[in-house]
N, C-alpha and C. Protein backbone atom coordinates (compact mmCIF):
# COMPACT_ATOMS: atom_id res chain seq x y z
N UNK A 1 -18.22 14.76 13.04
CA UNK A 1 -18.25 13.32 12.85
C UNK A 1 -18.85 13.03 11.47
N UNK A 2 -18.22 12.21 10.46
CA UNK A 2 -18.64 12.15 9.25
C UNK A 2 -19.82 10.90 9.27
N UNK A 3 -20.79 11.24 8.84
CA UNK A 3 -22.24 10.51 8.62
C UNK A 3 -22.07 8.90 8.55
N UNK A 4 -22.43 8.18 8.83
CA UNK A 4 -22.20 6.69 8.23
C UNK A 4 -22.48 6.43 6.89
N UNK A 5 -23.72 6.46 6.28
CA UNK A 5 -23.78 6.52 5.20
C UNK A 5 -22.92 6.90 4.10
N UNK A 6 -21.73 7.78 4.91
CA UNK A 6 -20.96 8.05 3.55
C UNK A 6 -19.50 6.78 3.74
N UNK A 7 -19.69 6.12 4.45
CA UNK A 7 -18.70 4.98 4.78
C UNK A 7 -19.52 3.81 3.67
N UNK A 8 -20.87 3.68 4.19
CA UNK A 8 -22.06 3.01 3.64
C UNK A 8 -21.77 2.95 2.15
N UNK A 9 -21.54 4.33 1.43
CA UNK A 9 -21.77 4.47 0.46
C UNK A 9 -19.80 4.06 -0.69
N UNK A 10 -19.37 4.13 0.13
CA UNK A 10 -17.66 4.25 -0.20
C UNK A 10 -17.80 2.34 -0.24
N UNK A 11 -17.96 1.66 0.99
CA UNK A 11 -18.11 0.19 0.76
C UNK A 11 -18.92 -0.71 -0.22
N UNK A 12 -20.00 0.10 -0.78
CA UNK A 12 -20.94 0.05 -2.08
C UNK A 12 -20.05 -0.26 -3.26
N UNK A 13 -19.40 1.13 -3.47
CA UNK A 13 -18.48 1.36 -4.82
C UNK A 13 -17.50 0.05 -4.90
N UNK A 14 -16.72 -0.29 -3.44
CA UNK A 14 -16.14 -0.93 -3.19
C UNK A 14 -16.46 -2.50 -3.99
N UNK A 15 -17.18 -2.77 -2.95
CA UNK A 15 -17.90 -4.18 -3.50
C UNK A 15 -18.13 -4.14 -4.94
N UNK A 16 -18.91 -2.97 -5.32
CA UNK A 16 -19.71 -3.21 -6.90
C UNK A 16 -18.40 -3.55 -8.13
N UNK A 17 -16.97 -2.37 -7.68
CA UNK A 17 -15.57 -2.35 -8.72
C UNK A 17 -14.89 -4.15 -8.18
N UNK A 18 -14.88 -4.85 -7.29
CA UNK A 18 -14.34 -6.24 -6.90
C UNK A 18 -15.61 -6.86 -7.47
N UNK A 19 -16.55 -6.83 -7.72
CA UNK A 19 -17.48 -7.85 -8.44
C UNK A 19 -17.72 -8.06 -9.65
N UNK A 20 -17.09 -6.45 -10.28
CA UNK A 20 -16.94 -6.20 -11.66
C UNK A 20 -15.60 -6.92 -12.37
N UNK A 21 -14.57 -6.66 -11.44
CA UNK A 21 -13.06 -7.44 -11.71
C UNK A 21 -13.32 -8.94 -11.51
N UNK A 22 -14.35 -9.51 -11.09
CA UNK A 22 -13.91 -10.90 -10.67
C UNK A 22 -14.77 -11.50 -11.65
N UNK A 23 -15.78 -10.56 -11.88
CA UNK A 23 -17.04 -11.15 -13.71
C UNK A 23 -16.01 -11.11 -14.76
N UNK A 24 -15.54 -10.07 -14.73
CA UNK A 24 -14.98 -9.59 -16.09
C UNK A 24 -13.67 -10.08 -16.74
N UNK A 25 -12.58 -10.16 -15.37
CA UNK A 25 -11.39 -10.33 -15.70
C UNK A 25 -11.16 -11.83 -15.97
N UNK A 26 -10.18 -11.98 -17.18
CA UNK A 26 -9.67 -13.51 -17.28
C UNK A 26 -8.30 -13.64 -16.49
N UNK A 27 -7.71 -12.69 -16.08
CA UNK A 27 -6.28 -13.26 -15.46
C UNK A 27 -6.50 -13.26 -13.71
N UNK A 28 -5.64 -14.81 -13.44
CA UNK A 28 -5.99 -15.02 -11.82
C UNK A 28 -5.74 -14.32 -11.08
N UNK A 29 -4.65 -13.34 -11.33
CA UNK A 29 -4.36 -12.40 -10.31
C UNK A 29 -5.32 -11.39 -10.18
N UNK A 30 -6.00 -10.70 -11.26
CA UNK A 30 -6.74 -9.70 -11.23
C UNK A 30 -8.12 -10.04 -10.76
N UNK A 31 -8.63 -11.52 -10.94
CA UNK A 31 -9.41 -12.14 -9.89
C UNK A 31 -9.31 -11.89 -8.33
N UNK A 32 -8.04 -12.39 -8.24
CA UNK A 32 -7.93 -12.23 -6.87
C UNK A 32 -7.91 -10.93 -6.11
N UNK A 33 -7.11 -9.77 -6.73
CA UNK A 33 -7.71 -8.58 -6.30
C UNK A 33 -8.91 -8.18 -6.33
N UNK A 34 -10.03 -8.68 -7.05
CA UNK A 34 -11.38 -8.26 -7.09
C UNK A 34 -12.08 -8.89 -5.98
N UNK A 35 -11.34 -10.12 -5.52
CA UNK A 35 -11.67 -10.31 -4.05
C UNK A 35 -11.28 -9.86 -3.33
N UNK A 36 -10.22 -9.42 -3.09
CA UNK A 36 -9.84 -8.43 -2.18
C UNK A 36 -10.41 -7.18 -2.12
N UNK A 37 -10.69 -6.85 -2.58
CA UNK A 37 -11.65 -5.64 -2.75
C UNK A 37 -13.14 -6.09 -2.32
N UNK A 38 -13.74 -6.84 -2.50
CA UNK A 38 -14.76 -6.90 -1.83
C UNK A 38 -14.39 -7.71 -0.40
N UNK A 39 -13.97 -8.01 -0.35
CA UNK A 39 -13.20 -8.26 1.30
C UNK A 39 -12.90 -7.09 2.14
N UNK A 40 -12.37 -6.32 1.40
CA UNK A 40 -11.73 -4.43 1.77
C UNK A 40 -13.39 -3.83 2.05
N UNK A 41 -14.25 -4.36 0.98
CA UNK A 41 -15.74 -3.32 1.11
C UNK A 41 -16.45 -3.91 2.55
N UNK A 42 -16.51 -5.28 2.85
CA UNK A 42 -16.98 -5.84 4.11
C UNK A 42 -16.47 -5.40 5.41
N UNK A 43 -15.07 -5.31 5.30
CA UNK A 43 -14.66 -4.70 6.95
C UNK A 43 -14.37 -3.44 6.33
N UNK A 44 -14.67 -2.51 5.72
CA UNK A 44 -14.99 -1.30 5.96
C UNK A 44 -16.16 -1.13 6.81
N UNK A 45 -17.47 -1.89 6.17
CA UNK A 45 -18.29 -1.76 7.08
C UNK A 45 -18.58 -2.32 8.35
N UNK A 46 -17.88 -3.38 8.85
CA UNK A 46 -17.54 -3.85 10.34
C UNK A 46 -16.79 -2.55 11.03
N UNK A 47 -15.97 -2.01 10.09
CA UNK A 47 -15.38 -0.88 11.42
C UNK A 47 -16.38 0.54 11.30
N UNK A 48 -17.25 0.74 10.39
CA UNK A 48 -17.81 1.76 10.41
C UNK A 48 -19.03 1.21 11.38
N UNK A 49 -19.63 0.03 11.22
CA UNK A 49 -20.60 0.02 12.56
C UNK A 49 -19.99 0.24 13.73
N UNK A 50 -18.99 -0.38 13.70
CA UNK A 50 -17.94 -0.52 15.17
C UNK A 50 -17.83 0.68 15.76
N UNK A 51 -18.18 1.53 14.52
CA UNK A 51 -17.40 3.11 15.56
C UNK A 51 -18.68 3.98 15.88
N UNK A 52 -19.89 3.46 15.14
CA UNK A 52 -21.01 4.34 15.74
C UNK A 52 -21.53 3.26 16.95
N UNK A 53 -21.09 2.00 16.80
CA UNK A 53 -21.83 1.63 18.33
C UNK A 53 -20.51 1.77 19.45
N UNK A 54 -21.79 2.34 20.21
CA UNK A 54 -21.17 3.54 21.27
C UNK A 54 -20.40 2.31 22.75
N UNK A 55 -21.43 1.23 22.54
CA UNK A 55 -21.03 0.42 24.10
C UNK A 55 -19.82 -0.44 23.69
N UNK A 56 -19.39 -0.89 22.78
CA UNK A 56 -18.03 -2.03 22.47
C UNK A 56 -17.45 -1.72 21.46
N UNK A 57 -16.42 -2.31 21.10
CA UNK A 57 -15.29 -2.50 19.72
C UNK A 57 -15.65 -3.55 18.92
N UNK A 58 -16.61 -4.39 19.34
CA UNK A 58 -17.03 -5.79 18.65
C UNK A 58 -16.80 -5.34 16.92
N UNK A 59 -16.85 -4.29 16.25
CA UNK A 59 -16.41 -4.02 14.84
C UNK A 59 -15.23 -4.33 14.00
N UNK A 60 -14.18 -3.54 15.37
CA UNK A 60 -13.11 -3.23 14.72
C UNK A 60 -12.30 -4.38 15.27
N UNK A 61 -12.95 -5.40 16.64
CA UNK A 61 -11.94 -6.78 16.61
C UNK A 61 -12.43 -7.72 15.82
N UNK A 62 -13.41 -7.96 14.80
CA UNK A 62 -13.77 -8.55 14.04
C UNK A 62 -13.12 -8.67 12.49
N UNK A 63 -13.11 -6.83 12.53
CA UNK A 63 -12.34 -6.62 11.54
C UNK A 63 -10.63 -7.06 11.22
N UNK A 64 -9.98 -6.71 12.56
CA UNK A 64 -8.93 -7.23 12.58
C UNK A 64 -8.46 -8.62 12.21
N UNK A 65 -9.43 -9.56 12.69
CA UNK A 65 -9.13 -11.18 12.26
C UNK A 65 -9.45 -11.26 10.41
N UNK A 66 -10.16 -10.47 10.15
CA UNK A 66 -10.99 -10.52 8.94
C UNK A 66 -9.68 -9.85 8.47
N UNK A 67 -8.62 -8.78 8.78
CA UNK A 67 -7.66 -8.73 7.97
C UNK A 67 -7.06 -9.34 8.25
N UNK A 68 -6.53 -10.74 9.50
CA UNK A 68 -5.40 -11.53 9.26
C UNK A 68 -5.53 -12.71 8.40
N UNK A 69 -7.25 -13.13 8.09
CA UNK A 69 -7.63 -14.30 7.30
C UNK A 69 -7.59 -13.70 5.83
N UNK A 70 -7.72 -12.43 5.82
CA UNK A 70 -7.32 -12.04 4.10
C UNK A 70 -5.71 -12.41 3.94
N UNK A 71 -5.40 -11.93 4.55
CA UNK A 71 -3.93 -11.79 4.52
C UNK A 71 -2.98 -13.57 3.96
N UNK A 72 -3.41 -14.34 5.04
CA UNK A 72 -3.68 -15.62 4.86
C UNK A 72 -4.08 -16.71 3.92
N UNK A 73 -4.76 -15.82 3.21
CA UNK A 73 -5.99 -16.50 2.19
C UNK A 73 -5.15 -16.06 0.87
N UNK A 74 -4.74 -14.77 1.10
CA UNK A 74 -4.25 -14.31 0.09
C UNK A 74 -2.50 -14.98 -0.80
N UNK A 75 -1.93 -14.86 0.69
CA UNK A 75 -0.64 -16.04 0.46
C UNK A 75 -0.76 -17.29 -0.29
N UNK A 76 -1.94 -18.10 0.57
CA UNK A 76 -2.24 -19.46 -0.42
C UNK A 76 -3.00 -19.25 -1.31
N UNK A 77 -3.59 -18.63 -1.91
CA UNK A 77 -3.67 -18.04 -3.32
C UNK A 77 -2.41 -17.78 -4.39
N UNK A 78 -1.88 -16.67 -3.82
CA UNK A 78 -0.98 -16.55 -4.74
C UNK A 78 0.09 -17.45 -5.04
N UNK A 79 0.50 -18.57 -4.14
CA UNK A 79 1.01 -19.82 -4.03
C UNK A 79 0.43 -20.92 -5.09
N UNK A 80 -0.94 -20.93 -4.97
CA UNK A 80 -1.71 -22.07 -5.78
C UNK A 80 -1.36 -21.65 -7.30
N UNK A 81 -1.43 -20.11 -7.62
CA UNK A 81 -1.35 -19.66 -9.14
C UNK A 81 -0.35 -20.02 -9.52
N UNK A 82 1.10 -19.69 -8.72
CA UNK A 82 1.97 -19.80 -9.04
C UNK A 82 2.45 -21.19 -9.35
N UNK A 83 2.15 -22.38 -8.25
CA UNK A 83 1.99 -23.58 -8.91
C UNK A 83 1.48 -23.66 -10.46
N UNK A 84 0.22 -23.33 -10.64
CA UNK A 84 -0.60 -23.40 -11.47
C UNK A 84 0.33 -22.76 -12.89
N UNK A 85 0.85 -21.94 -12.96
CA UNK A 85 1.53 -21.11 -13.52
C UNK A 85 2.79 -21.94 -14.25
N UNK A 86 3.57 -22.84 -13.24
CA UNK A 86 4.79 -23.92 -13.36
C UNK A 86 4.47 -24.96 -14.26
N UNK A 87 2.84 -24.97 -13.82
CA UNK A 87 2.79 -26.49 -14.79
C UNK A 87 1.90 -26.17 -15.90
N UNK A 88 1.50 -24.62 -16.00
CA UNK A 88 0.23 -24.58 -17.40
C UNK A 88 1.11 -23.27 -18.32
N UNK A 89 2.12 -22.47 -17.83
CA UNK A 89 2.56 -21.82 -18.39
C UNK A 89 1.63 -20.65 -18.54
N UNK A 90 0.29 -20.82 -17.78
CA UNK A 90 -0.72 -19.39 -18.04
C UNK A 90 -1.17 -19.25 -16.60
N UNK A 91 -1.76 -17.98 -16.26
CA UNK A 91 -2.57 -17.70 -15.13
C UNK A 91 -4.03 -17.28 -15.85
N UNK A 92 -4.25 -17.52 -16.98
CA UNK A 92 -5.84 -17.06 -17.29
C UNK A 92 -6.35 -18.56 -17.06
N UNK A 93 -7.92 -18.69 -16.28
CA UNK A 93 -8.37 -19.72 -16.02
C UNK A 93 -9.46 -20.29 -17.16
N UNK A 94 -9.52 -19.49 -18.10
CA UNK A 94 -9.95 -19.81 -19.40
C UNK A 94 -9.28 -20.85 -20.58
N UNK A 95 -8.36 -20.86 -20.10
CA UNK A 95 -7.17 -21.54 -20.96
C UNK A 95 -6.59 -22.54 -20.00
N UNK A 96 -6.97 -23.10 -18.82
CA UNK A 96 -6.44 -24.37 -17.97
C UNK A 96 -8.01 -24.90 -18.04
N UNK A 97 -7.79 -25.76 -18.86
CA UNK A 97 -8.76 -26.67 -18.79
C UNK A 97 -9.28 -28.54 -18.68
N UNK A 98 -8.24 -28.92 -18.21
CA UNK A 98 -7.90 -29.75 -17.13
C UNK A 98 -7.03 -29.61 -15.79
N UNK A 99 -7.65 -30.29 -14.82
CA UNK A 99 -6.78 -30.32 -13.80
C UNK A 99 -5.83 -31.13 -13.35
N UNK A 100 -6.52 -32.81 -14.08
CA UNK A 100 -5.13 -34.08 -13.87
C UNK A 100 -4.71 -33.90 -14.89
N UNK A 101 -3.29 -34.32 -14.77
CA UNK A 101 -2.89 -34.45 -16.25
C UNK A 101 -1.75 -35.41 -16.49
């Protein structure tokens, strides 16, 4: 059985590379994968508790909704850019700098 800590430690990297993409990057899409990635680092660790506690699944059905609301979240995202995209001709959010127009 592989240690928790090394799940522990894999969801770390996780989070730290999606927090780095979402400081760093100017384009919306590559934003949005850096949330996804720290979304990916959180229910890693919902299913890695899930599987060392021994009495329920409470982990991994948590996790599951947590991937249908990414999933979800992620659609109307990529929807909003793409709007965004129609009427600014850019997806960097550095360069939309009004919203009425």
């Amino acid at each position: 059985m592989i240690p928790l800590y090394h799940f522990l430690i894999i969801s770390a990297v996780l989070f730290c590379i999606g927090l780095f993409m979402v400081i760093s990057k100017s384009n919306a899409i590559q934003v949005l994968i850096g949330i996804e990635l720290i979304l990916n680092a959180a229910i890693l660790n919902l299913v890695a508790f899930g599987k060392y506690d021994k009495l329920n699944n409470n982990g991994q059905v948590f996790a599951l909704f947590a991937i249908v609301l990414a999933a979800a979240t992620t659609a109307v995202a990529l929807a909003i850019i793409l709007n965004v995209y129609r009427k600014y001709k850019t997806i960097e959010p550095d360069k939309i700098d009004q919203l009425k127009d």
